[in-house]
PDB file of N, CA and C in Angstrom:
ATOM      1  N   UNK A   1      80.360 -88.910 101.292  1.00  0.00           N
ATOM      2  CA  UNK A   1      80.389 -87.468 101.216  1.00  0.00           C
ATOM      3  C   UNK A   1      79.641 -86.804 102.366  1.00  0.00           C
ATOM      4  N   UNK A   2      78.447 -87.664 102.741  1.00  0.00           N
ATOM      5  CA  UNK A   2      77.532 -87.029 103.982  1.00  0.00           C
ATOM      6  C   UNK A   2      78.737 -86.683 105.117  1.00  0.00           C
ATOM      7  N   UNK A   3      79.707 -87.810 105.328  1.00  0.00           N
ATOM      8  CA  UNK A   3      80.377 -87.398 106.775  1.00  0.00           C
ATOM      9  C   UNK A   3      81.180 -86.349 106.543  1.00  0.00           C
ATOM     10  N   UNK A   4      81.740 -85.785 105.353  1.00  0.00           N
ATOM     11  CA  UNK A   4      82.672 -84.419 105.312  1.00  0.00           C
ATOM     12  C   UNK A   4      81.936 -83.365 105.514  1.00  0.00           C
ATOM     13  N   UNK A   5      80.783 -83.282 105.090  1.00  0.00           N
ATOM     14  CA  UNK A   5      80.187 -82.273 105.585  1.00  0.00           C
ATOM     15  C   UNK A   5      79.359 -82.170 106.538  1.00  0.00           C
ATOM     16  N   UNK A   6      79.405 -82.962 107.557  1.00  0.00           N
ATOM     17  CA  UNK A   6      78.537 -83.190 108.753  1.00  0.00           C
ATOM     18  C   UNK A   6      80.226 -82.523 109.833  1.00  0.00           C
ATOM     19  N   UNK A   7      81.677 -83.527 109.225  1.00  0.00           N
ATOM     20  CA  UNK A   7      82.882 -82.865 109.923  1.00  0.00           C
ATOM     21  C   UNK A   7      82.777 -80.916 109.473  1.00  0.00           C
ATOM     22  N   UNK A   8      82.778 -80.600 108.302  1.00  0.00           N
ATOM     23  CA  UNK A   8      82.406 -78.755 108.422  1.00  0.00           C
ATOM     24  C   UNK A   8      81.897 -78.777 108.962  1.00  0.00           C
ATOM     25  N   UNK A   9      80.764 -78.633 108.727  1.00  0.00           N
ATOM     26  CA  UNK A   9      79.362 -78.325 109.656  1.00  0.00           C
ATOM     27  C   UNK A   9      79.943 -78.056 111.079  1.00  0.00           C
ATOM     28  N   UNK A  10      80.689 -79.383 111.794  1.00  0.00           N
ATOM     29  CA  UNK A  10      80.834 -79.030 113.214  1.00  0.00           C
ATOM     30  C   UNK A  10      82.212 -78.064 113.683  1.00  0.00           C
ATOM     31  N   UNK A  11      82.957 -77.805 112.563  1.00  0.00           N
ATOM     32  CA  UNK A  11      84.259 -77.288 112.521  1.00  0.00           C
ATOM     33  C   UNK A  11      83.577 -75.593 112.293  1.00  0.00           C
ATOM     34  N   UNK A  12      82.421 -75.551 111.529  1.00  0.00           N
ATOM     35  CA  UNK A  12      81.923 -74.007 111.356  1.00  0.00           C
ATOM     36  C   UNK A  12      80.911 -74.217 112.537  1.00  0.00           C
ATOM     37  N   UNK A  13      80.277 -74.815 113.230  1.00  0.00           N
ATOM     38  CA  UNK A  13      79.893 -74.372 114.475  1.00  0.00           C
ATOM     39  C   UNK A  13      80.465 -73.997 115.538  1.00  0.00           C
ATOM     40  N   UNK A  14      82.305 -74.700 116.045  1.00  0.00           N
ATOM     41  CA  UNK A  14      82.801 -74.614 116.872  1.00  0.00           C
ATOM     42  C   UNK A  14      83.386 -73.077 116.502  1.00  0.00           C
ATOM     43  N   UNK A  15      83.511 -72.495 115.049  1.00  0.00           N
ATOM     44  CA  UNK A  15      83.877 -71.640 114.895  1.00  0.00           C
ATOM     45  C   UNK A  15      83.417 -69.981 115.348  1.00  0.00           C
ATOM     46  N   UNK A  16      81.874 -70.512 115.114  1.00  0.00           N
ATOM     47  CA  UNK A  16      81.291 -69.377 115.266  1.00  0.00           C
ATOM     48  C   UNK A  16      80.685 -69.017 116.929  1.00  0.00           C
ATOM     49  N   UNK A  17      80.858 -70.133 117.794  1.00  0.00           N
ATOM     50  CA  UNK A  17      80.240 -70.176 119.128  1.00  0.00           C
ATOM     51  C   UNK A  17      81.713 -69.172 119.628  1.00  0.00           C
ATOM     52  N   UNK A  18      83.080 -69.855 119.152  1.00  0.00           N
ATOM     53  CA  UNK A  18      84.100 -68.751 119.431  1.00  0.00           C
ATOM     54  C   UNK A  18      85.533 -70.209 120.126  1.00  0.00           C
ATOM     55  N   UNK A  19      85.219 -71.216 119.518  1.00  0.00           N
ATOM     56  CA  UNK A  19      85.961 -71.802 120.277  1.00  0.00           C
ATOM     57  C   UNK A  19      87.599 -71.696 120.080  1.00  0.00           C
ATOM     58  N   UNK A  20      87.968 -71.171 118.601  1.00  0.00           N
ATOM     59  CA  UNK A  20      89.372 -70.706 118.644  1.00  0.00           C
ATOM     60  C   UNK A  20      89.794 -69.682 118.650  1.00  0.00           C
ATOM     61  N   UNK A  21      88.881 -68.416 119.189  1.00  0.00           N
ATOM     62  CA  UNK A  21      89.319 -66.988 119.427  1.00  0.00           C
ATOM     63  C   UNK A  21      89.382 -66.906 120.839  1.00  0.00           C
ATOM     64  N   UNK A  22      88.290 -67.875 121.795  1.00  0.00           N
ATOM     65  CA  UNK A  22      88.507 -67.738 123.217  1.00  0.00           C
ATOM     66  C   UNK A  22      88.514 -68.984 123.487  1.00  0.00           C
ATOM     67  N   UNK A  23      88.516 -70.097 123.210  1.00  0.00           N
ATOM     68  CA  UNK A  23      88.368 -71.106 124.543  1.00  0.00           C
ATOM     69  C   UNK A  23      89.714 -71.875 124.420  1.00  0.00           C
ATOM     70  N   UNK A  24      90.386 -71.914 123.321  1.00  0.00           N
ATOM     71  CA  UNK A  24      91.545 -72.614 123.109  1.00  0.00           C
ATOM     72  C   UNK A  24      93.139 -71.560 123.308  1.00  0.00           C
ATOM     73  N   UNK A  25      92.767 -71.095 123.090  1.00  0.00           N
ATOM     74  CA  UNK A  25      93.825 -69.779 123.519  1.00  0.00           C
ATOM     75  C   UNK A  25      93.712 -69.531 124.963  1.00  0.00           C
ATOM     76  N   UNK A  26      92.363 -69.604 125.678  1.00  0.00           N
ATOM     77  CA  UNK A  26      92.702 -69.270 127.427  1.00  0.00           C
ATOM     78  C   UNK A  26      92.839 -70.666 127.847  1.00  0.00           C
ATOM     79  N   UNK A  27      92.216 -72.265 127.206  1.00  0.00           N
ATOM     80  CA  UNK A  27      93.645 -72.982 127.924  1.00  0.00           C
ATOM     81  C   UNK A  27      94.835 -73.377 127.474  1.00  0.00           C
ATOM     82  N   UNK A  28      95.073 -72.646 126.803  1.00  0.00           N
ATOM     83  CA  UNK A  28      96.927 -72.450 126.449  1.00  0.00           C
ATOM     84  C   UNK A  28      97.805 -71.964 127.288  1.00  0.00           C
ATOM     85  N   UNK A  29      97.034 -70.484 127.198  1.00  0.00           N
ATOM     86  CA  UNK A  29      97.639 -69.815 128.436  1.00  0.00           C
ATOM     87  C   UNK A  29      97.552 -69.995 129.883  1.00  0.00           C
ATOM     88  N   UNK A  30      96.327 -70.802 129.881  1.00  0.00           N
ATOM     89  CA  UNK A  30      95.672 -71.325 131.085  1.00  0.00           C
ATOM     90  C   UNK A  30      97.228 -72.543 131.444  1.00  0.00           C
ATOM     91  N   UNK A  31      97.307 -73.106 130.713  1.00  0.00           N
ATOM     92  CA  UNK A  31      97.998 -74.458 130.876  1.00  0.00           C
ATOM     93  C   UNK A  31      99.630 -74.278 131.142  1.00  0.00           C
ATOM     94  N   UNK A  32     100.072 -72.957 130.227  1.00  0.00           N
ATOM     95  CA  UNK A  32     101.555 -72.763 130.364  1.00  0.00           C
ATOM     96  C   UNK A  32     101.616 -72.160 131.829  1.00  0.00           C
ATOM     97  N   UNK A  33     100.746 -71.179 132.072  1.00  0.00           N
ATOM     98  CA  UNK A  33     100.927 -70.258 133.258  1.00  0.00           C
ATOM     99  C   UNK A  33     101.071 -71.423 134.404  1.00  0.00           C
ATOM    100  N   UNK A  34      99.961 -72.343 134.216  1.00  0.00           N
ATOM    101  CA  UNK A  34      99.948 -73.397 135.616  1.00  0.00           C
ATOM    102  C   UNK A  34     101.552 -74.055 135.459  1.00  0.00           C
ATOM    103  N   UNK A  35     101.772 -74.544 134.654  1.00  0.00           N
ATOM    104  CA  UNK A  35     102.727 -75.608 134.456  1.00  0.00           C
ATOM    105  C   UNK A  35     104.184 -74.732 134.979  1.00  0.00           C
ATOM    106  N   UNK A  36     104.142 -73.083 134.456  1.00  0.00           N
ATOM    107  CA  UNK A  36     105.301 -72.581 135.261  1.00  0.00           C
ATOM    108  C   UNK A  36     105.357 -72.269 136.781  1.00  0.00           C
ATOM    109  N   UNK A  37     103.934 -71.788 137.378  1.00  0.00           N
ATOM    110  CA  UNK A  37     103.988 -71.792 138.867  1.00  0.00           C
ATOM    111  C   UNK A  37     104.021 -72.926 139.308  1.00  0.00           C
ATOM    112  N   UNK A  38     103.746 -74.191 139.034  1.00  0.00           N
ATOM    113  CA  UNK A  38     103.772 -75.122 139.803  1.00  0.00           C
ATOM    114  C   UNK A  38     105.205 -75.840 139.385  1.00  0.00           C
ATOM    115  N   UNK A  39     106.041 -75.721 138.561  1.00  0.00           N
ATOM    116  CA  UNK A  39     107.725 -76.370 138.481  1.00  0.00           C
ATOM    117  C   UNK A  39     108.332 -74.923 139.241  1.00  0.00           C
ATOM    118  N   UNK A  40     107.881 -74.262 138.750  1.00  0.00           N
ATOM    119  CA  UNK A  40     109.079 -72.647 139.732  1.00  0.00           C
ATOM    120  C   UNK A  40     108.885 -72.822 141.365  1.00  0.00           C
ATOM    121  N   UNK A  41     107.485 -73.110 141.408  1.00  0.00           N
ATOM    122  CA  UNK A  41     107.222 -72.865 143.264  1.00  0.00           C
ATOM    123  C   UNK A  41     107.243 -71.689 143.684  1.00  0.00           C
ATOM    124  N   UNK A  42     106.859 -71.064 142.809  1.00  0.00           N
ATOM    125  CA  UNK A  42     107.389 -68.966 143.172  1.00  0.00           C
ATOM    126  C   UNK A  42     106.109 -68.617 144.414  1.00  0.00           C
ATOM    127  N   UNK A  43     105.175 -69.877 144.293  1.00  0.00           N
ATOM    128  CA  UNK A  43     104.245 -69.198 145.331  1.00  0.00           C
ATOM    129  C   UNK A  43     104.108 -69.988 146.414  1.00  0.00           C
ATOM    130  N   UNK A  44     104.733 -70.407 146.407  1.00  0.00           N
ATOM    131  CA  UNK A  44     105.010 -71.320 147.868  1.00  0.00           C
ATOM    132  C   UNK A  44     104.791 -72.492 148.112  1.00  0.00           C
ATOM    133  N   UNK A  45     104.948 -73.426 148.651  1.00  0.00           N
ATOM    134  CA  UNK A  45     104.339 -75.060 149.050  1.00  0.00           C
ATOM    135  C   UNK A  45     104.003 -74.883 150.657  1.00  0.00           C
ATOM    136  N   UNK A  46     103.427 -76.153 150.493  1.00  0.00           N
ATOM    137  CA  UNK A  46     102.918 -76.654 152.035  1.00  0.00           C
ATOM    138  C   UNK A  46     103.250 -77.826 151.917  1.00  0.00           C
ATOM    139  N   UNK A  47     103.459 -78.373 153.688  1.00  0.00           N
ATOM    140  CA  UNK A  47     103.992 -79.714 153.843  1.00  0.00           C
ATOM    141  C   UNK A  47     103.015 -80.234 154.623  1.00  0.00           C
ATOM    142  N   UNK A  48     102.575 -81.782 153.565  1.00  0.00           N
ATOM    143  CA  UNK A  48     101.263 -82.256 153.993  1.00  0.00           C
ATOM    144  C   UNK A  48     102.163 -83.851 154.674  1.00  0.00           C
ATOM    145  N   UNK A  49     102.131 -84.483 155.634  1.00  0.00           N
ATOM    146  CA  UNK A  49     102.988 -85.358 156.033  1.00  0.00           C
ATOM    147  C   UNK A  49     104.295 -85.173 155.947  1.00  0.00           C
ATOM    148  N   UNK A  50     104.910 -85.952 155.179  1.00  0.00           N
ATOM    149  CA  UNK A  50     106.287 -86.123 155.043  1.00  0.00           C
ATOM    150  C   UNK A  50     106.190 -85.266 153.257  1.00  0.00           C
ATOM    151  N   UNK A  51     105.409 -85.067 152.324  1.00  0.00           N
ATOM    152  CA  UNK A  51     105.912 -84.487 151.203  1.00  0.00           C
ATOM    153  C   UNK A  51     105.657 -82.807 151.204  1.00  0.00           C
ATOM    154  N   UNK A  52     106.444 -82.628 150.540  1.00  0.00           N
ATOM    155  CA  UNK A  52     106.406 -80.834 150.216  1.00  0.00           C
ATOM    156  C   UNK A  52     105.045 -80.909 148.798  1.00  0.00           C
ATOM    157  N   UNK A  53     104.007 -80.318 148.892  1.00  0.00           N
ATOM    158  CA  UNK A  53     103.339 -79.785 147.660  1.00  0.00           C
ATOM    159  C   UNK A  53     103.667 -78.267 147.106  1.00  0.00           C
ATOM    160  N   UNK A  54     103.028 -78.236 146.080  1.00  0.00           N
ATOM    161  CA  UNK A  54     103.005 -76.809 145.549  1.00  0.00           C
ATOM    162  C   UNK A  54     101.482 -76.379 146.474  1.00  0.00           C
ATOM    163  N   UNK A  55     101.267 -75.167 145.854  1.00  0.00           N
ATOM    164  CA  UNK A  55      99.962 -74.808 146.567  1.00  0.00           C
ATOM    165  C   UNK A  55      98.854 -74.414 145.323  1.00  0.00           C
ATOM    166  N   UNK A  56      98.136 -75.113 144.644  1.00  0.00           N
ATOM    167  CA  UNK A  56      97.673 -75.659 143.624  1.00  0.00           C
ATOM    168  C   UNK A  56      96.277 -74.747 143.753  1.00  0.00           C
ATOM    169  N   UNK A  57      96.025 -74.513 144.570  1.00  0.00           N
ATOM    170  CA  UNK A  57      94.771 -73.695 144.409  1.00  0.00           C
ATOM    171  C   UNK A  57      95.185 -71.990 144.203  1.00  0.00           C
ATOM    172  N   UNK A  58      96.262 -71.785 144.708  1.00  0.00           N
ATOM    173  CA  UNK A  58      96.749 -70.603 144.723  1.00  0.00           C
ATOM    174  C   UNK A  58      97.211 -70.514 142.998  1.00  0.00           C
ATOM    175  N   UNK A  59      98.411 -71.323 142.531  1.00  0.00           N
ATOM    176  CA  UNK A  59      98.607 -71.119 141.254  1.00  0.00           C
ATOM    177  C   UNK A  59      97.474 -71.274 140.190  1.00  0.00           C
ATOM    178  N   UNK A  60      96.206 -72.046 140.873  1.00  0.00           N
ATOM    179  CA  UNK A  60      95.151 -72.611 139.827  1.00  0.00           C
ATOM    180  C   UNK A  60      94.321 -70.883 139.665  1.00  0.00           C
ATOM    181  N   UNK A  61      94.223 -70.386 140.487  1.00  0.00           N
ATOM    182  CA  UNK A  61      93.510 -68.416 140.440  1.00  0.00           C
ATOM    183  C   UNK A  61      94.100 -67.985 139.739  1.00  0.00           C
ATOM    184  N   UNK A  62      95.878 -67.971 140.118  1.00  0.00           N
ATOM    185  CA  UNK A  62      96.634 -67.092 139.131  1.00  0.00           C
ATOM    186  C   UNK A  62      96.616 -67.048 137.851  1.00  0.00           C
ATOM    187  N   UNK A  63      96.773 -68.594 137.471  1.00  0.00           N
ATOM    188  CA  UNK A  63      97.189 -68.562 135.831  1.00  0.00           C
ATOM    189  C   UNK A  63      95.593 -68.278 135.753  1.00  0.00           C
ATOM    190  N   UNK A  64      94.544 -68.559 136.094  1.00  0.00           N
ATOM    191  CA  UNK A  64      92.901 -68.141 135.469  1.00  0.00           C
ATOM    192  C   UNK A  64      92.682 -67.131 135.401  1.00  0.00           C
ATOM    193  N   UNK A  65      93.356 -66.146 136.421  1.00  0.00           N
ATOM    194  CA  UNK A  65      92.966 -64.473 136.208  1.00  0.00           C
ATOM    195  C   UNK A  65      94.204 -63.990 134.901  1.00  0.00           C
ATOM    196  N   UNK A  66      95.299 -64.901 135.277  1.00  0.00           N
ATOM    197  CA  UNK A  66      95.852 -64.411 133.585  1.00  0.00           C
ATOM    198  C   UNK A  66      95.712 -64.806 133.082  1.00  0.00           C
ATOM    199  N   UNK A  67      95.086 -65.764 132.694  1.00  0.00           N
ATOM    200  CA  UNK A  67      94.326 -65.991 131.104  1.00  0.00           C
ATOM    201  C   UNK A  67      93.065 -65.054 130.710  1.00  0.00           C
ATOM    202  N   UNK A  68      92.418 -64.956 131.617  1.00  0.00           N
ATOM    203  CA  UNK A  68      91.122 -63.758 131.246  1.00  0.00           C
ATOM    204  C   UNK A  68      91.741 -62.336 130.579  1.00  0.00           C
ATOM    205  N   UNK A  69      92.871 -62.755 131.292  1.00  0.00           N
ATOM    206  CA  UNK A  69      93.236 -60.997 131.295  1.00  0.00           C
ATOM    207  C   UNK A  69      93.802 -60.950 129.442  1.00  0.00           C
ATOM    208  N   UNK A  70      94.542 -62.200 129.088  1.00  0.00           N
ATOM    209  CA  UNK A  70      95.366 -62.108 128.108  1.00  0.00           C
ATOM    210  C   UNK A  70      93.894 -62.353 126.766  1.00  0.00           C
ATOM    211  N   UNK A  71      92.746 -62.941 127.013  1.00  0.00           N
ATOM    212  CA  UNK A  71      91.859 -63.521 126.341  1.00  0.00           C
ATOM    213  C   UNK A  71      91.294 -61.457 125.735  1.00  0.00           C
ATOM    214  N   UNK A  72      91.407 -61.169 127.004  1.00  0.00           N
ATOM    215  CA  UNK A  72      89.893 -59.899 127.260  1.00  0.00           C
ATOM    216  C   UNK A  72      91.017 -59.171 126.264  1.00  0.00           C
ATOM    217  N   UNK A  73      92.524 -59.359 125.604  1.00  0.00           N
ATOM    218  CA  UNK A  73      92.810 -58.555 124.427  1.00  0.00           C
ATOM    219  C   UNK A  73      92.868 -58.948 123.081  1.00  0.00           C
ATOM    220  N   UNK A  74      92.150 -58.370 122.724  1.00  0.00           N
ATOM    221  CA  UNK A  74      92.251 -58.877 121.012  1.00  0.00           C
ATOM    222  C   UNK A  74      93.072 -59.345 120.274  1.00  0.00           C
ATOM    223  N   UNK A  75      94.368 -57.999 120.383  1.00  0.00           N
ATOM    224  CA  UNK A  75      95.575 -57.703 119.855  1.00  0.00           C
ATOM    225  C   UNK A  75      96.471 -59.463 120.240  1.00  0.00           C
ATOM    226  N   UNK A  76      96.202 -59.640 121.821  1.00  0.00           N
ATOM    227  CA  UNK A  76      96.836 -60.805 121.832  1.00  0.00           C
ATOM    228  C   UNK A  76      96.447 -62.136 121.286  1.00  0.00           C
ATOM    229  N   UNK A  77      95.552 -61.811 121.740  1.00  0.00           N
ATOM    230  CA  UNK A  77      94.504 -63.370 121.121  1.00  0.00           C
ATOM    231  C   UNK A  77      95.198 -63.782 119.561  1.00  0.00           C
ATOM    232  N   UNK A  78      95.009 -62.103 118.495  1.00  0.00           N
ATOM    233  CA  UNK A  78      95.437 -62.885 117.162  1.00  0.00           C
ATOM    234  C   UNK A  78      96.586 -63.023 116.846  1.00  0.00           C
ATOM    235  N   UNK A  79      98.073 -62.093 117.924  1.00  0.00           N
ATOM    236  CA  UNK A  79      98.780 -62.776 117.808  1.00  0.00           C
ATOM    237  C   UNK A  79      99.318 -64.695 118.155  1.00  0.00           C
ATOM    238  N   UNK A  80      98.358 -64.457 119.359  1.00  0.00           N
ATOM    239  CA  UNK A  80      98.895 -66.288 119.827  1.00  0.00           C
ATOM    240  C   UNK A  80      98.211 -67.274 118.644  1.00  0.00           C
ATOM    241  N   UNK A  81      96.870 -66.834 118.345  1.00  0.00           N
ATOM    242  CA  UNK A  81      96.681 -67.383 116.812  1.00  0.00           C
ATOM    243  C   UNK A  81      97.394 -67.586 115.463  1.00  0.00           C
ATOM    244  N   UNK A  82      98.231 -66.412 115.353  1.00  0.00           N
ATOM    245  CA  UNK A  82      99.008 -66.580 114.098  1.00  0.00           C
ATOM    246  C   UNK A  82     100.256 -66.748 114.503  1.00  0.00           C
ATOM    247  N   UNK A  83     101.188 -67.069 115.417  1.00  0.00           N
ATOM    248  CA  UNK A  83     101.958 -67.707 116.045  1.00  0.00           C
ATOM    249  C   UNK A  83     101.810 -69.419 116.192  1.00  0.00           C
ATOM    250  N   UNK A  84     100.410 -69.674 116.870  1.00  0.00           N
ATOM    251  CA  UNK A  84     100.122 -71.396 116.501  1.00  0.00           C
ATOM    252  C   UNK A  84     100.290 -71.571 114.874  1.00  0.00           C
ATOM    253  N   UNK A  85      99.888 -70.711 114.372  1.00  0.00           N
ATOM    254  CA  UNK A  85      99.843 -71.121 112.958  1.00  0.00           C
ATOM    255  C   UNK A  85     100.713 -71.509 112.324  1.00  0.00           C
ATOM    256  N   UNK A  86     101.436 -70.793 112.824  1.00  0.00           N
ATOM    257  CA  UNK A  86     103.247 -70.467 111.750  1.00  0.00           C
ATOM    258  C   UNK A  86     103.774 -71.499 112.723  1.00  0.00           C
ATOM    259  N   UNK A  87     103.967 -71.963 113.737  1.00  0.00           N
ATOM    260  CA  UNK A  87     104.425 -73.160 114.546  1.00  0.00           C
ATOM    261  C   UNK A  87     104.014 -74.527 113.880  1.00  0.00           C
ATOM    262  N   UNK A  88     102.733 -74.641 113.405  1.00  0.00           N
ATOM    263  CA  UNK A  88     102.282 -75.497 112.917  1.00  0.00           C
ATOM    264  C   UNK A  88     102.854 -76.058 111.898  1.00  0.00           C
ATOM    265  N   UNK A  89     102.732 -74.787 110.958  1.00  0.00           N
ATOM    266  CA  UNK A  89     103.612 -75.061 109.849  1.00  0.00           C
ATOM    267  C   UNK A  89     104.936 -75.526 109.561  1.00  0.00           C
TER     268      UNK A  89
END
């Protein structure tokens, strides 16, 4: 019984520091945003030898300033929350 409530315990700490209102939701968005600039190429590549890259530092700012941006709203945050939810389900 000690380990179920040692697992709460750390499930109501991660809760209250904020880890599923902000940290899991900005790398969601963090993660989709990268994953579409870097298969689209909308921001350009460079050619390092013989291969074409994406430009990874450029898309790595973008999707981070839009995730802040999508985090810093409430309204969105609890929709992408109750959206995981109902996905889940």
């Amino acid at each position: 019984m000690a380990e179920a409530s040692v697992f709460r315990n750390a499930i109501g700490f991660m809760e209250k520091i904020g880890v599923y209102d902000i940290v899991l939701p900005f790398l969601l968005i963090f993660t989709i945003i990268f994953a579409i600039l870097e298969k689209t190429k909308i921001l350009g590549i460079e050619k390092v030898g013989d291969q074409e890259l994406t430009k990874k530092n450029i898309n790595s700012i973008v999707a981070f300033c839009t995730s802040f941006l999508v985090i810093a709203s409430t309204q969105l945050v609890s929709v992408i929350n109750e959206v995981i939810a109902n996905v889940v389900l």
